[in-house]
C-alpha atoms as a PDB file:
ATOM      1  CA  UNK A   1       0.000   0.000   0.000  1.00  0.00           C
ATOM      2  CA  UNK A   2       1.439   3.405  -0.880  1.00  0.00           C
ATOM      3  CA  UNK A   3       0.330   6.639   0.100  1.00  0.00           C
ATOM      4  CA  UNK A   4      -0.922   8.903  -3.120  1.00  0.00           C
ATOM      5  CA  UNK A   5       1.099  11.910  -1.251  1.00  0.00           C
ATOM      6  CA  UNK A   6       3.228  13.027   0.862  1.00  0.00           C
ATOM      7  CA  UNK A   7       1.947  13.246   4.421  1.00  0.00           C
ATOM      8  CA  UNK A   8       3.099  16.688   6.139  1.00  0.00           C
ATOM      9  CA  UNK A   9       3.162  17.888   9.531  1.00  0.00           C
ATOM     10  CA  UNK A  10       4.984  20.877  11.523  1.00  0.00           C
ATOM     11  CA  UNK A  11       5.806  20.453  14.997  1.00  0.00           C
ATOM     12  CA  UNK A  12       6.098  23.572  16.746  1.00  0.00           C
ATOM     13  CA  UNK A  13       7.697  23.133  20.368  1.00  0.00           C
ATOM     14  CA  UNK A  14       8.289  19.809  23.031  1.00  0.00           C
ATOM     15  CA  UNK A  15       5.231  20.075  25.136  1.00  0.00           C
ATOM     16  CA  UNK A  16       4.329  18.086  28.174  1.00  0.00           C
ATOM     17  CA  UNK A  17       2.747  14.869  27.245  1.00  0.00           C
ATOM     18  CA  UNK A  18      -0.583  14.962  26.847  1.00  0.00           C
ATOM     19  CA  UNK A  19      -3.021  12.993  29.900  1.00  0.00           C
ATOM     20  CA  UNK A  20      -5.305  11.253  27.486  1.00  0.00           C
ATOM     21  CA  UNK A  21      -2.481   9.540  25.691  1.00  0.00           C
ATOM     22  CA  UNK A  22      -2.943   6.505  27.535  1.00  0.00           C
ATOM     23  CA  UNK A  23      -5.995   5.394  26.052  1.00  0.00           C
ATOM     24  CA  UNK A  24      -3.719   4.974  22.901  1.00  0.00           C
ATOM     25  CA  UNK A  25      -1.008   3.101  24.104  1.00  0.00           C
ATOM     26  CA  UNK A  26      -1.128  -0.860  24.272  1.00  0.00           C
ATOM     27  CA  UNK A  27       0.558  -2.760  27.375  1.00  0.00           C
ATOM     28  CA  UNK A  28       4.276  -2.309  28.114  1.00  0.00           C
ATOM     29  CA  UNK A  29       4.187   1.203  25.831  1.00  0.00           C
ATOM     30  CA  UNK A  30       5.421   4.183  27.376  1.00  0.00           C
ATOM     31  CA  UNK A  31       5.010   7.845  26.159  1.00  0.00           C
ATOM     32  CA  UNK A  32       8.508   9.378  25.616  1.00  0.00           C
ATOM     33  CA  UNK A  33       8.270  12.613  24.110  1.00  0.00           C
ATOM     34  CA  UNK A  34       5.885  15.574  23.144  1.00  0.00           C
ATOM     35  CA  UNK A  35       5.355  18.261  20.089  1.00  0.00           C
ATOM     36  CA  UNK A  36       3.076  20.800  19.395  1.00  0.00           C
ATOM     37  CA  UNK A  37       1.819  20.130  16.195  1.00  0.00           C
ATOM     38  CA  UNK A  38      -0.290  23.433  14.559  1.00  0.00           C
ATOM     39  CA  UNK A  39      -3.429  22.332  15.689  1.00  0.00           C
ATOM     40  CA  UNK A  40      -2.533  18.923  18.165  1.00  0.00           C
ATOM     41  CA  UNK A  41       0.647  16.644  19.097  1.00  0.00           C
ATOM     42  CA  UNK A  42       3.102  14.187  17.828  1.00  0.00           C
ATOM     43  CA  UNK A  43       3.761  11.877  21.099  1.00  0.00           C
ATOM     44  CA  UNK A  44       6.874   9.324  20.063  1.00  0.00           C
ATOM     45  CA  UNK A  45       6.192   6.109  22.578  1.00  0.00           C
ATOM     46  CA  UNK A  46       8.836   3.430  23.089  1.00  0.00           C
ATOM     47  CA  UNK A  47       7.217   1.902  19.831  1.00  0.00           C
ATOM     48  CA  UNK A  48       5.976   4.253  17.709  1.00  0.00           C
ATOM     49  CA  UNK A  49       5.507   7.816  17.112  1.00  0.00           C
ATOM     50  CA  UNK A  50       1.556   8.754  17.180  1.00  0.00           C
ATOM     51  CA  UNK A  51       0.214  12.108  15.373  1.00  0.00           C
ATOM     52  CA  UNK A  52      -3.089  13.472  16.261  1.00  0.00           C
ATOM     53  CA  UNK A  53      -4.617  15.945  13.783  1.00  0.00           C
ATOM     54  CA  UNK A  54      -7.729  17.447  14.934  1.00  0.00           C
ATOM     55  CA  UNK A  55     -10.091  18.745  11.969  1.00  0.00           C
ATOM     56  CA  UNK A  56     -12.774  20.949  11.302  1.00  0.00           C
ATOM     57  CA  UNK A  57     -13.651  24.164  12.098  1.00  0.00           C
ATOM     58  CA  UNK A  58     -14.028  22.853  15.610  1.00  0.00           C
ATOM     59  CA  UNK A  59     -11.489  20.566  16.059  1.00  0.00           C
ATOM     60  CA  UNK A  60     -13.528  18.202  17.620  1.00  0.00           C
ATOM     61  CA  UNK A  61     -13.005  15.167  14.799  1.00  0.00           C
ATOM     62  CA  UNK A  62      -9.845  13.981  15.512  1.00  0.00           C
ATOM     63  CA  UNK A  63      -7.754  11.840  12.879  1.00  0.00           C
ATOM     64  CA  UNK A  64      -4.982   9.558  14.688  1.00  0.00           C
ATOM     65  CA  UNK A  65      -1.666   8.996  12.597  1.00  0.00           C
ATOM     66  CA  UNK A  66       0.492   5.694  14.428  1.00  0.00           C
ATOM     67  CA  UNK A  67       3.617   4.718  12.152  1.00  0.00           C
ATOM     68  CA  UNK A  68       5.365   2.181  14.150  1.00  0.00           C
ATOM     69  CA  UNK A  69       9.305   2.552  13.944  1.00  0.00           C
ATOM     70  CA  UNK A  70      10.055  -0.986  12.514  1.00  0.00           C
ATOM     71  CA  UNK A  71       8.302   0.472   9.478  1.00  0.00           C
ATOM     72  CA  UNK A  72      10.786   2.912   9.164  1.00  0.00           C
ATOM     73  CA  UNK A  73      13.901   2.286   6.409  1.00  0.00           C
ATOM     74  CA  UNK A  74      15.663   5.519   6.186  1.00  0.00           C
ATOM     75  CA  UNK A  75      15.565   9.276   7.594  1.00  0.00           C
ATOM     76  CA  UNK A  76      17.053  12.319   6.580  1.00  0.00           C
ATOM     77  CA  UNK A  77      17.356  15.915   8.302  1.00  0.00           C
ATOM     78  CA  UNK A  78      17.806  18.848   6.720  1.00  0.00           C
ATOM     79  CA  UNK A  79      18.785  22.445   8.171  1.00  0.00           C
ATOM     80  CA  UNK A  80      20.639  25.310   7.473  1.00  0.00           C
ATOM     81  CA  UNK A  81      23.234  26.555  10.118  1.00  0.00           C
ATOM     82  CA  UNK A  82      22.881  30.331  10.714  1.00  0.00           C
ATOM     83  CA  UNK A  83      20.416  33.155  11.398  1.00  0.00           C
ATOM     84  CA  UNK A  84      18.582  32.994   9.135  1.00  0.00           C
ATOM     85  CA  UNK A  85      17.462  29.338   9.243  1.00  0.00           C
ATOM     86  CA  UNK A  86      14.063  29.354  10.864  1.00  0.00           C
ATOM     87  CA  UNK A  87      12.946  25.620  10.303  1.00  0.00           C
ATOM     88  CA  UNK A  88      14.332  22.404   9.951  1.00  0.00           C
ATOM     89  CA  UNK A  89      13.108  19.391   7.686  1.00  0.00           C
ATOM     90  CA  UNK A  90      12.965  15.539   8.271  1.00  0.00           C
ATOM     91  CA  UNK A  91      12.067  13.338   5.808  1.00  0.00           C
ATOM     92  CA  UNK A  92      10.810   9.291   6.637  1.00  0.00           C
ATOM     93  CA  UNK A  93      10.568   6.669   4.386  1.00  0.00           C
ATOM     94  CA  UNK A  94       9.110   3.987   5.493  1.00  0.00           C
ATOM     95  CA  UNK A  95       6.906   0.876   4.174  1.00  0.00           C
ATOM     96  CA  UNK A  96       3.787   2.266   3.694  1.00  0.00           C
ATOM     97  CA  UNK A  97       5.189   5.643   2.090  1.00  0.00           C
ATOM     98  CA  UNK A  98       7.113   8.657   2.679  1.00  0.00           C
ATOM     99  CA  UNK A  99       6.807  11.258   5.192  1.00  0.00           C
ATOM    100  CA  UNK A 100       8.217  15.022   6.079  1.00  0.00           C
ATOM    101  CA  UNK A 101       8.031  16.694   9.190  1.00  0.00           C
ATOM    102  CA  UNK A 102       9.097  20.231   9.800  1.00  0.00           C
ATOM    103  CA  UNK A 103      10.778  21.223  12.853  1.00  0.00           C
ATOM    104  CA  UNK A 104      10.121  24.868  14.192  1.00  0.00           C
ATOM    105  CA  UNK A 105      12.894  26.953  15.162  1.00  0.00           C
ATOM    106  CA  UNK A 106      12.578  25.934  19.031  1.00  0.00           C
ATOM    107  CA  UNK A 107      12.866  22.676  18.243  1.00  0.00           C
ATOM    108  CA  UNK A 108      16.539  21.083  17.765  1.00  0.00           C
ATOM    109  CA  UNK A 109      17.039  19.016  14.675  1.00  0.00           C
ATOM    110  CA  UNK A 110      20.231  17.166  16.278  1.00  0.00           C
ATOM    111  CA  UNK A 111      18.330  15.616  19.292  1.00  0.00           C
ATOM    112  CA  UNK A 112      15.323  15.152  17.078  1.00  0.00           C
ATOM    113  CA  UNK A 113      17.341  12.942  15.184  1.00  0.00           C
ATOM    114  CA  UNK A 114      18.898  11.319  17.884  1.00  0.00           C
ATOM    115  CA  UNK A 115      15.202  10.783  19.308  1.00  0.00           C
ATOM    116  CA  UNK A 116      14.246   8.570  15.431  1.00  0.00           C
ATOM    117  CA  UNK A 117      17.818   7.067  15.857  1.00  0.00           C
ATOM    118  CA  UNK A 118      17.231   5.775  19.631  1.00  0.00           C
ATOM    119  CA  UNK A 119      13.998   4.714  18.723  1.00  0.00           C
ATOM    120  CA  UNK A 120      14.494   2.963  14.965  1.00  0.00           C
ATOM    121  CA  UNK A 121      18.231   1.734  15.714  1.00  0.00           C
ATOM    122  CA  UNK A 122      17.003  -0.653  18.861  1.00  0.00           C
END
């Protein structure tokens, strides 16, 4: 199965973890990690990394996104060192497709990196 497009998302910051995440994970996962997406989070877990996109003018239909790291082949980041570089770009290709996620400017690239390596490389 291959996705027609590229799916897209920008995480802003590392929040706290949100409280209802547990209803997501199955037994022995743990929640690791938190970004602000635009409009939700991206929570990586000790197994996957889980994307929650609410919708509508509302934002009260939520779609949930769960791409397991052993589906993962390859990453790449992209950024450009200076002042003037206000995002940074990873790109995941993985089974099912390929993937890009844009890092805001408050969030580091290098330990986002190392967060997909810790987790993929196990």
């Amino acid at each position: 199965m291959e996705t027609d497009s590229i799916l897209s998302w920008t995480l802003q910051f590392e929040t706290e973890i949100p409280d209802d995440i547990d209803e997501l994970l199955v037994d022995g996962e743990k929640a690791v990690k938190a970004f602000k997406t635009i409009r939700d989070s991206a929570i990586f877990t000790s197994r996957r990394l889980i994307i929650r996109d609410s919708q509508g003018v509302t934002g009260k239909k939520v779609e949930v996104y769960s791409l397991p790291y052993a589906s993962i082949d390859m990453w790449s980041t992209e950024n450009a060192k200076g002042m003037f570089d206000i995002s940074a770009e990873v790109e995941l290709w993985t089974k099912v497709g390929h993937f890009k996620i844009n890092l805001g400017r408050k969030v580091d690239v290098r330990a986002f990196d190392r967060l997909i390596a810790s987790a993929v490389l196990r």
